[in-house]
PDB file of N, CA and C in Angstrom:
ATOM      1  N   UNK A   1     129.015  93.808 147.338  1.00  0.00           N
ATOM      2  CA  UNK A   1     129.130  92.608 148.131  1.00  0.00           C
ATOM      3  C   UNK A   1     130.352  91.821 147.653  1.00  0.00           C
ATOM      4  N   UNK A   2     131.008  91.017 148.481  1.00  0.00           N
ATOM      5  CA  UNK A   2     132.285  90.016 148.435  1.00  0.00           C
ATOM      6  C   UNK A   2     132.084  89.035 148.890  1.00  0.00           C
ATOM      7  N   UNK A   3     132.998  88.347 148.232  1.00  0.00           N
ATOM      8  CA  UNK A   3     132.827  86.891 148.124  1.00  0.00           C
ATOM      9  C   UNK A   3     134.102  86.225 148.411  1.00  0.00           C
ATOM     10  N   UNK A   4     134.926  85.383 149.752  1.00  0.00           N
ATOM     11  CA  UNK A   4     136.495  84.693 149.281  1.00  0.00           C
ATOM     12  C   UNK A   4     135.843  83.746 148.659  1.00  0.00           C
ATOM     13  N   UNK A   5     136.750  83.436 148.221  1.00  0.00           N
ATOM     14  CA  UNK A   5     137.508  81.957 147.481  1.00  0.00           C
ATOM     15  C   UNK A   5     138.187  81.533 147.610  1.00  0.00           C
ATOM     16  N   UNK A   6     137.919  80.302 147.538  1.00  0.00           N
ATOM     17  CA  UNK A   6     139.024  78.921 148.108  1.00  0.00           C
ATOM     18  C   UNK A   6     140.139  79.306 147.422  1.00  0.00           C
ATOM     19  N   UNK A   7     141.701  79.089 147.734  1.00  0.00           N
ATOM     20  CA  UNK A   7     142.938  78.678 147.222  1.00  0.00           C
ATOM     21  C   UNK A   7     143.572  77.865 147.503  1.00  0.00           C
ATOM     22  N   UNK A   8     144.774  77.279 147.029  1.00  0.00           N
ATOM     23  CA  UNK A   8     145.378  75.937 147.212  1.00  0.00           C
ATOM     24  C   UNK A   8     146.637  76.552 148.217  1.00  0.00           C
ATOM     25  N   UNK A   9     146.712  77.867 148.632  1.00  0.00           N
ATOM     26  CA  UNK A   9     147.742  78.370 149.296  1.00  0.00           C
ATOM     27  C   UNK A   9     147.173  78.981 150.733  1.00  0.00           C
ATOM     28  N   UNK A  10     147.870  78.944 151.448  1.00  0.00           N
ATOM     29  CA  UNK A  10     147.499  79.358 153.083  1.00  0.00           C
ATOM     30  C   UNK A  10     147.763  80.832 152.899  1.00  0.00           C
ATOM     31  N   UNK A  11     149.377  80.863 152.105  1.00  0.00           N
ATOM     32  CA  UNK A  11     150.214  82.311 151.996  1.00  0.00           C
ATOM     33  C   UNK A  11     148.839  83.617 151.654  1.00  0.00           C
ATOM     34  N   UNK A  12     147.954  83.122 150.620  1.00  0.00           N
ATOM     35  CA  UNK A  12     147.265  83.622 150.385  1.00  0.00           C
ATOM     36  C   UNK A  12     145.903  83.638 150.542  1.00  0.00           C
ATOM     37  N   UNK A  13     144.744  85.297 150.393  1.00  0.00           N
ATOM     38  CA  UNK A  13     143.561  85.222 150.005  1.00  0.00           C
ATOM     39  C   UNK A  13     142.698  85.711 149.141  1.00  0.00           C
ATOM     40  N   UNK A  14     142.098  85.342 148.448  1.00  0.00           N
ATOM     41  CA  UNK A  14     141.335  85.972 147.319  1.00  0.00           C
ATOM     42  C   UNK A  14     140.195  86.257 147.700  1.00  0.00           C
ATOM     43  N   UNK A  15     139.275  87.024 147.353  1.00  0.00           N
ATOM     44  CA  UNK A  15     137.646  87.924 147.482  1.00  0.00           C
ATOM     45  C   UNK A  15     137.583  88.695 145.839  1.00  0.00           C
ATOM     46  N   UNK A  16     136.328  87.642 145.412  1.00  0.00           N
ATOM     47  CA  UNK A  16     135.698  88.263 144.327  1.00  0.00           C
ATOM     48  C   UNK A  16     134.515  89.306 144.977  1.00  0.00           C
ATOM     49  N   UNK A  17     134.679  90.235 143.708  1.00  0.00           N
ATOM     50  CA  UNK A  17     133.832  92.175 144.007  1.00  0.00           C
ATOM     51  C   UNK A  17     133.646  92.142 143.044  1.00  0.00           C
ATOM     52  N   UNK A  18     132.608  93.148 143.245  1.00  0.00           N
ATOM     53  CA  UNK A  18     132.143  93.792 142.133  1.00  0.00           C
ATOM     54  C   UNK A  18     132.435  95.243 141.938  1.00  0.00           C
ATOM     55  N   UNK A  19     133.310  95.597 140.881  1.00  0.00           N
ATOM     56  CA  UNK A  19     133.638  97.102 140.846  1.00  0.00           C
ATOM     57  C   UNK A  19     132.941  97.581 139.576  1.00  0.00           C
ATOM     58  N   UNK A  20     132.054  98.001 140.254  1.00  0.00           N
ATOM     59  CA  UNK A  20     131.215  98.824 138.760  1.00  0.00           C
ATOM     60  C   UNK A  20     130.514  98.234 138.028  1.00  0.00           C
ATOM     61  N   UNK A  21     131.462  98.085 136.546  1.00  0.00           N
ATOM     62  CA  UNK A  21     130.892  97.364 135.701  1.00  0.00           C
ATOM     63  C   UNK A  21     130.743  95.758 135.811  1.00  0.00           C
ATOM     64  N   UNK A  22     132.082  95.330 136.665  1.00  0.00           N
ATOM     65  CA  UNK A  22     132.545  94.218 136.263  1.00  0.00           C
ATOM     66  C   UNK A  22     133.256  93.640 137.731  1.00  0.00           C
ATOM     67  N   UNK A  23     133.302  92.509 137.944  1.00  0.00           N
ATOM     68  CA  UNK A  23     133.815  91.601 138.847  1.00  0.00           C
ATOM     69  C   UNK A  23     134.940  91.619 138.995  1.00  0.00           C
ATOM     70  N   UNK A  24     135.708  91.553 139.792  1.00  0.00           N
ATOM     71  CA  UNK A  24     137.208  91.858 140.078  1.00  0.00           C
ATOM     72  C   UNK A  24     137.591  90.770 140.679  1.00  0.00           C
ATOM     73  N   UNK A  25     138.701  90.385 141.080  1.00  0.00           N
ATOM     74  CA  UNK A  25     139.342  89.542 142.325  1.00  0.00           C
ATOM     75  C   UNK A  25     140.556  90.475 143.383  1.00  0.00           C
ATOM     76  N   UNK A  26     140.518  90.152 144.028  1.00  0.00           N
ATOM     77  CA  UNK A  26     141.594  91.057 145.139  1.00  0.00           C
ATOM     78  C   UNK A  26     142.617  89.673 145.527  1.00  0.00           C
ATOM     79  N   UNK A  27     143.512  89.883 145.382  1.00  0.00           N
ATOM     80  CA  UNK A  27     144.697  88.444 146.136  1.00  0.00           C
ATOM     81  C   UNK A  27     145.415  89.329 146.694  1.00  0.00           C
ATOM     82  N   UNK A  28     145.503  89.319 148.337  1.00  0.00           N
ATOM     83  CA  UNK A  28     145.920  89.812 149.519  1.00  0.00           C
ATOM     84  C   UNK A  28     146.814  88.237 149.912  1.00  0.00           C
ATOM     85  N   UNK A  29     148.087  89.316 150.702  1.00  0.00           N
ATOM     86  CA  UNK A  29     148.772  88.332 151.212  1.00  0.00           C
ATOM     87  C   UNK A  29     149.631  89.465 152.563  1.00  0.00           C
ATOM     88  N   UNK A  30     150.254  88.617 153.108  1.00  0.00           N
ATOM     89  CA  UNK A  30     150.868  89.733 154.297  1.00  0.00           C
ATOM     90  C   UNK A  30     151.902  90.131 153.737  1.00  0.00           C
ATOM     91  N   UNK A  31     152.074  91.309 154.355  1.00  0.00           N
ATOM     92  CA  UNK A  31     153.839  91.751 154.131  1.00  0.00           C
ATOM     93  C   UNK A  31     154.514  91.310 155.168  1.00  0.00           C
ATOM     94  N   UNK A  32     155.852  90.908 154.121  1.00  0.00           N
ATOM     95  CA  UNK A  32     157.275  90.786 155.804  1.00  0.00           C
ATOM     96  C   UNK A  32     158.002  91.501 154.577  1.00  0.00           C
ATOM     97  N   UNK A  33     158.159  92.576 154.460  1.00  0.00           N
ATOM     98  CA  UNK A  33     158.744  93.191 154.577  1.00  0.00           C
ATOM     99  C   UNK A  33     159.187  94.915 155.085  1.00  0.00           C
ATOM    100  N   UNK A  34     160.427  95.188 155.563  1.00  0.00           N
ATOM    101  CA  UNK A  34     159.468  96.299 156.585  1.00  0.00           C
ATOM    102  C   UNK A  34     160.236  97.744 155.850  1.00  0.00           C
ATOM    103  N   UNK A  35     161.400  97.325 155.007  1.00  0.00           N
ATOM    104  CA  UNK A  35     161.946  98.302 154.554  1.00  0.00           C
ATOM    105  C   UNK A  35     161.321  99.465 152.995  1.00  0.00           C
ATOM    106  N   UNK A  36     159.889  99.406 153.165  1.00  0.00           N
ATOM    107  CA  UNK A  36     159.038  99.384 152.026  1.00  0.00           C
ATOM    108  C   UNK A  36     158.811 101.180 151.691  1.00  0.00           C
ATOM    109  N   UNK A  37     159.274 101.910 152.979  1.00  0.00           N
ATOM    110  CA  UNK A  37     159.039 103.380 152.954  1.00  0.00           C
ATOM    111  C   UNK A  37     158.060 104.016 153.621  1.00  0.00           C
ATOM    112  N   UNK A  38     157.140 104.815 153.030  1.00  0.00           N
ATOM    113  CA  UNK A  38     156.014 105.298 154.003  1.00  0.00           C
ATOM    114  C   UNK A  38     154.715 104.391 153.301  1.00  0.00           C
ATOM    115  N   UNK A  39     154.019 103.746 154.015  1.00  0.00           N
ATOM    116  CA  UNK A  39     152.818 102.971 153.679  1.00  0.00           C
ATOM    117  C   UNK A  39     151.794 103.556 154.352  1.00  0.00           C
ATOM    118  N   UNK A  40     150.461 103.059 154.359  1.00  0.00           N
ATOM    119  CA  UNK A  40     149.256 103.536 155.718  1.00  0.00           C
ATOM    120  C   UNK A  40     149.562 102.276 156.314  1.00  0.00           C
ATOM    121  N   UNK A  41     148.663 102.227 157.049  1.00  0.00           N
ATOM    122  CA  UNK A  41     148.699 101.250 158.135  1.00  0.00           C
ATOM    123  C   UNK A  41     148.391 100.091 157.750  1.00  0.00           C
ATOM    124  N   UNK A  42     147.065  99.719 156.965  1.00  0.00           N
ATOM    125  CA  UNK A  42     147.179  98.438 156.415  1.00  0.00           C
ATOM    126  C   UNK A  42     147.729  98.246 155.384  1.00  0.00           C
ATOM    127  N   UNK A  43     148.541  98.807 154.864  1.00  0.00           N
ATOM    128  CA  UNK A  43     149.536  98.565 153.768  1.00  0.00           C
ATOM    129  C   UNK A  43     151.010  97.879 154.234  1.00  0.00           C
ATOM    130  N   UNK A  44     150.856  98.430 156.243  1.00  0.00           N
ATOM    131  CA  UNK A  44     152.288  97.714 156.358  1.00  0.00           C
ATOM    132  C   UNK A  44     151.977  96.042 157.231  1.00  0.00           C
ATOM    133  N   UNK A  45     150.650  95.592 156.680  1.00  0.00           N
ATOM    134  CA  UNK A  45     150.104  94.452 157.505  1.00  0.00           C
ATOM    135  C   UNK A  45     150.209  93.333 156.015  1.00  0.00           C
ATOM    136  N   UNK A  46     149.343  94.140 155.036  1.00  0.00           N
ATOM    137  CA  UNK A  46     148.846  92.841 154.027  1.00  0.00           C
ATOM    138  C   UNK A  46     149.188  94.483 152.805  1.00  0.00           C
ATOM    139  N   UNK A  47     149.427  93.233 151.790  1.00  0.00           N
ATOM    140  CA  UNK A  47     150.200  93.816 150.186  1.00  0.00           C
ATOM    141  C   UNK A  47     148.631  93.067 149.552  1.00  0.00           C
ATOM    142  N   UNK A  48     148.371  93.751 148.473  1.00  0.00           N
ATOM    143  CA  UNK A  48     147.141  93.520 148.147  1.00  0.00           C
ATOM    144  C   UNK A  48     147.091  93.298 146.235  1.00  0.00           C
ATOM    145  N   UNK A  49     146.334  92.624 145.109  1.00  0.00           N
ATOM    146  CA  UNK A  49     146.675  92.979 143.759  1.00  0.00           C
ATOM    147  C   UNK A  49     145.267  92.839 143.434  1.00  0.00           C
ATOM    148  N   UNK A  50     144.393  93.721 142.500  1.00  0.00           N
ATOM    149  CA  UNK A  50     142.919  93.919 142.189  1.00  0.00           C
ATOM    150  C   UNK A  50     143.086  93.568 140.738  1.00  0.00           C
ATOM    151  N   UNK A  51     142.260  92.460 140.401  1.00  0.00           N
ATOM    152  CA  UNK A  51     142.535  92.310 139.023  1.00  0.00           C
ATOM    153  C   UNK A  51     141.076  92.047 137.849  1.00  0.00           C
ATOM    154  N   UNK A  52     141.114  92.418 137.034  1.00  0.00           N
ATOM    155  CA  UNK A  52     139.663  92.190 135.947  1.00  0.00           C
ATOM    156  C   UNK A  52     139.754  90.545 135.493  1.00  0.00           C
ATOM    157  N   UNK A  53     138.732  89.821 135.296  1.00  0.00           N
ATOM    158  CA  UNK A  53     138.908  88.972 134.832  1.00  0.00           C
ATOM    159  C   UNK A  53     139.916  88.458 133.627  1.00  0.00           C
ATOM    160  N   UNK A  54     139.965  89.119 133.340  1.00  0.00           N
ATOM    161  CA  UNK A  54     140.484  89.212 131.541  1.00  0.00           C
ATOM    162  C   UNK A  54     142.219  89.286 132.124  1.00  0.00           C
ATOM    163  N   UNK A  55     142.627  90.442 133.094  1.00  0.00           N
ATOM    164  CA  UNK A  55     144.015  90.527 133.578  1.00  0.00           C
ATOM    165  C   UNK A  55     144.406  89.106 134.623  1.00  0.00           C
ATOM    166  N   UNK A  56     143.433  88.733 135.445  1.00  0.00           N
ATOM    167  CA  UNK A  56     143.741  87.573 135.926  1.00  0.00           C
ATOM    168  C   UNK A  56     144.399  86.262 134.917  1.00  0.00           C
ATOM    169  N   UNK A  57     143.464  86.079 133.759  1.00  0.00           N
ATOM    170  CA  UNK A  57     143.957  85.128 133.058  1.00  0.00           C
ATOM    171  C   UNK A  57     145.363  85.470 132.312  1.00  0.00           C
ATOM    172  N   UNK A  58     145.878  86.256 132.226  1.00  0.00           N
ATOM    173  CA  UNK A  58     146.546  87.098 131.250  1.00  0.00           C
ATOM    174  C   UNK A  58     147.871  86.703 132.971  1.00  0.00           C
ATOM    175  N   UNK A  59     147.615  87.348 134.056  1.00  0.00           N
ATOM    176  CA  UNK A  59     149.101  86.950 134.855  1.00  0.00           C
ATOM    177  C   UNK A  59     148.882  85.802 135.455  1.00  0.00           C
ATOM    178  N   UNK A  60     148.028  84.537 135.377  1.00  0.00           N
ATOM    179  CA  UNK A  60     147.748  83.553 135.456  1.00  0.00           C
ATOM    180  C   UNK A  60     149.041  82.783 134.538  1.00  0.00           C
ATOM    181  N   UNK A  61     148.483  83.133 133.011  1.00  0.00           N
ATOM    182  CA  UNK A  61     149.423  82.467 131.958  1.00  0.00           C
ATOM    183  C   UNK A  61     151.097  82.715 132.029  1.00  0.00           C
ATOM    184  N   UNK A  62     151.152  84.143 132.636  1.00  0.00           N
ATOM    185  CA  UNK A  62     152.378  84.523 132.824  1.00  0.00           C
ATOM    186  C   UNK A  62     153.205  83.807 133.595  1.00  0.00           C
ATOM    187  N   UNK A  63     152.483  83.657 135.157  1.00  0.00           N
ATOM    188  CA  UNK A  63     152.649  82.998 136.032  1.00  0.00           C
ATOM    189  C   UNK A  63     152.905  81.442 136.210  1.00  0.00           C
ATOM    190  N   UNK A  64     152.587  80.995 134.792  1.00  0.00           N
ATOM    191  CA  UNK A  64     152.539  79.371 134.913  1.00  0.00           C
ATOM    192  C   UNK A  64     154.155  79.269 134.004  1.00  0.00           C
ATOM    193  N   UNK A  65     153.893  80.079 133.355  1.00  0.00           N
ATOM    194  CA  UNK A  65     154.968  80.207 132.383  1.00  0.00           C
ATOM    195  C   UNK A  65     156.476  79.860 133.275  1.00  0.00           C
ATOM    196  N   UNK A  66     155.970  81.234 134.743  1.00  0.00           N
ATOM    197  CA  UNK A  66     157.172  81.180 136.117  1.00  0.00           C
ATOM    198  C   UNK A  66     157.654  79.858 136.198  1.00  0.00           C
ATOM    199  N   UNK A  67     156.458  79.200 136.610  1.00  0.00           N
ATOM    200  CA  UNK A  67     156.550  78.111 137.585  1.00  0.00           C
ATOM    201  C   UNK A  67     157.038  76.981 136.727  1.00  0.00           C
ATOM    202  N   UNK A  68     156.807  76.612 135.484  1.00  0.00           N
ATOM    203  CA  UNK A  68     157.754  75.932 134.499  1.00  0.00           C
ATOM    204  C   UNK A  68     158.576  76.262 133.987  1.00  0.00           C
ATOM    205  N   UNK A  69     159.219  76.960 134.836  1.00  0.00           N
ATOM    206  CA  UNK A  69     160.838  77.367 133.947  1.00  0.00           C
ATOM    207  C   UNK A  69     161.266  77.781 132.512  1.00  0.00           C
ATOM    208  N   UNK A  70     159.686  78.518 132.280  1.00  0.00           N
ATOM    209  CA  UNK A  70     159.933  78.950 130.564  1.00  0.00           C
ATOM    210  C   UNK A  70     159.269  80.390 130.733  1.00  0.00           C
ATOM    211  N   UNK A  71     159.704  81.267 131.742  1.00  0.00           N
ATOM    212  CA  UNK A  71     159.849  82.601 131.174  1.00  0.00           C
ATOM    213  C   UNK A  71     160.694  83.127 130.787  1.00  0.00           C
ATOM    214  N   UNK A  72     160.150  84.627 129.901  1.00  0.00           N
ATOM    215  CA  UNK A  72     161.453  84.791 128.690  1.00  0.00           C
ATOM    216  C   UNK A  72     161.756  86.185 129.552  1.00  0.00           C
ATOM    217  N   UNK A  73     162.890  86.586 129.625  1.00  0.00           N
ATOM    218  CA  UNK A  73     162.644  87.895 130.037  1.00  0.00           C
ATOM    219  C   UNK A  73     162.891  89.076 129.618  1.00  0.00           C
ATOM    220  N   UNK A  74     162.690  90.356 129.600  1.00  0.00           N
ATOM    221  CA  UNK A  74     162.637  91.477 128.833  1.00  0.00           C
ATOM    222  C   UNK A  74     163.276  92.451 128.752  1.00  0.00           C
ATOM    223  N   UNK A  75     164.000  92.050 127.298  1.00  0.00           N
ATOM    224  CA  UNK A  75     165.008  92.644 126.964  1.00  0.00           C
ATOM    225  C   UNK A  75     164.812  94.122 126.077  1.00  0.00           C
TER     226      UNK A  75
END
């Protein structure tokens, strides 16, 4: 069974699952882009990222890091 969840973004949607052991999140958003190669069909509608709790917080932190202008990058 799934569950969305609210976000503060339109761009996007999230649906908590349950995979197996453990609860996941899915953050789906559309594609515009069309030069991507061979996709299936809903791959050339919505781009999709499945994440464990533990990895959410982990590109959460990464991600904030983005958005304040203090990522380092890898050298």
């Amino acid at each position: 069974m799934s569950t969305d969840l609210r976000t503060t973004n339109e761009e996007f949607s999230m649906t908590r699952f349950w995979a197996g052991l453990e609860q996941k999140v899915q953050v789906t958003m559309r594609r515009d882009r069309t030069n991507l190669g061979d996709l299936s069909a809903s791959d050339k509608i919505f781009t999709s990222l499945q994440l464990t709790r533990d990895e959410a917080r982990e590109l959460a932190l990464d991600l904030f890091k983005f958005a304040q202008g203090q990522e380092q990058e890898d050298v």
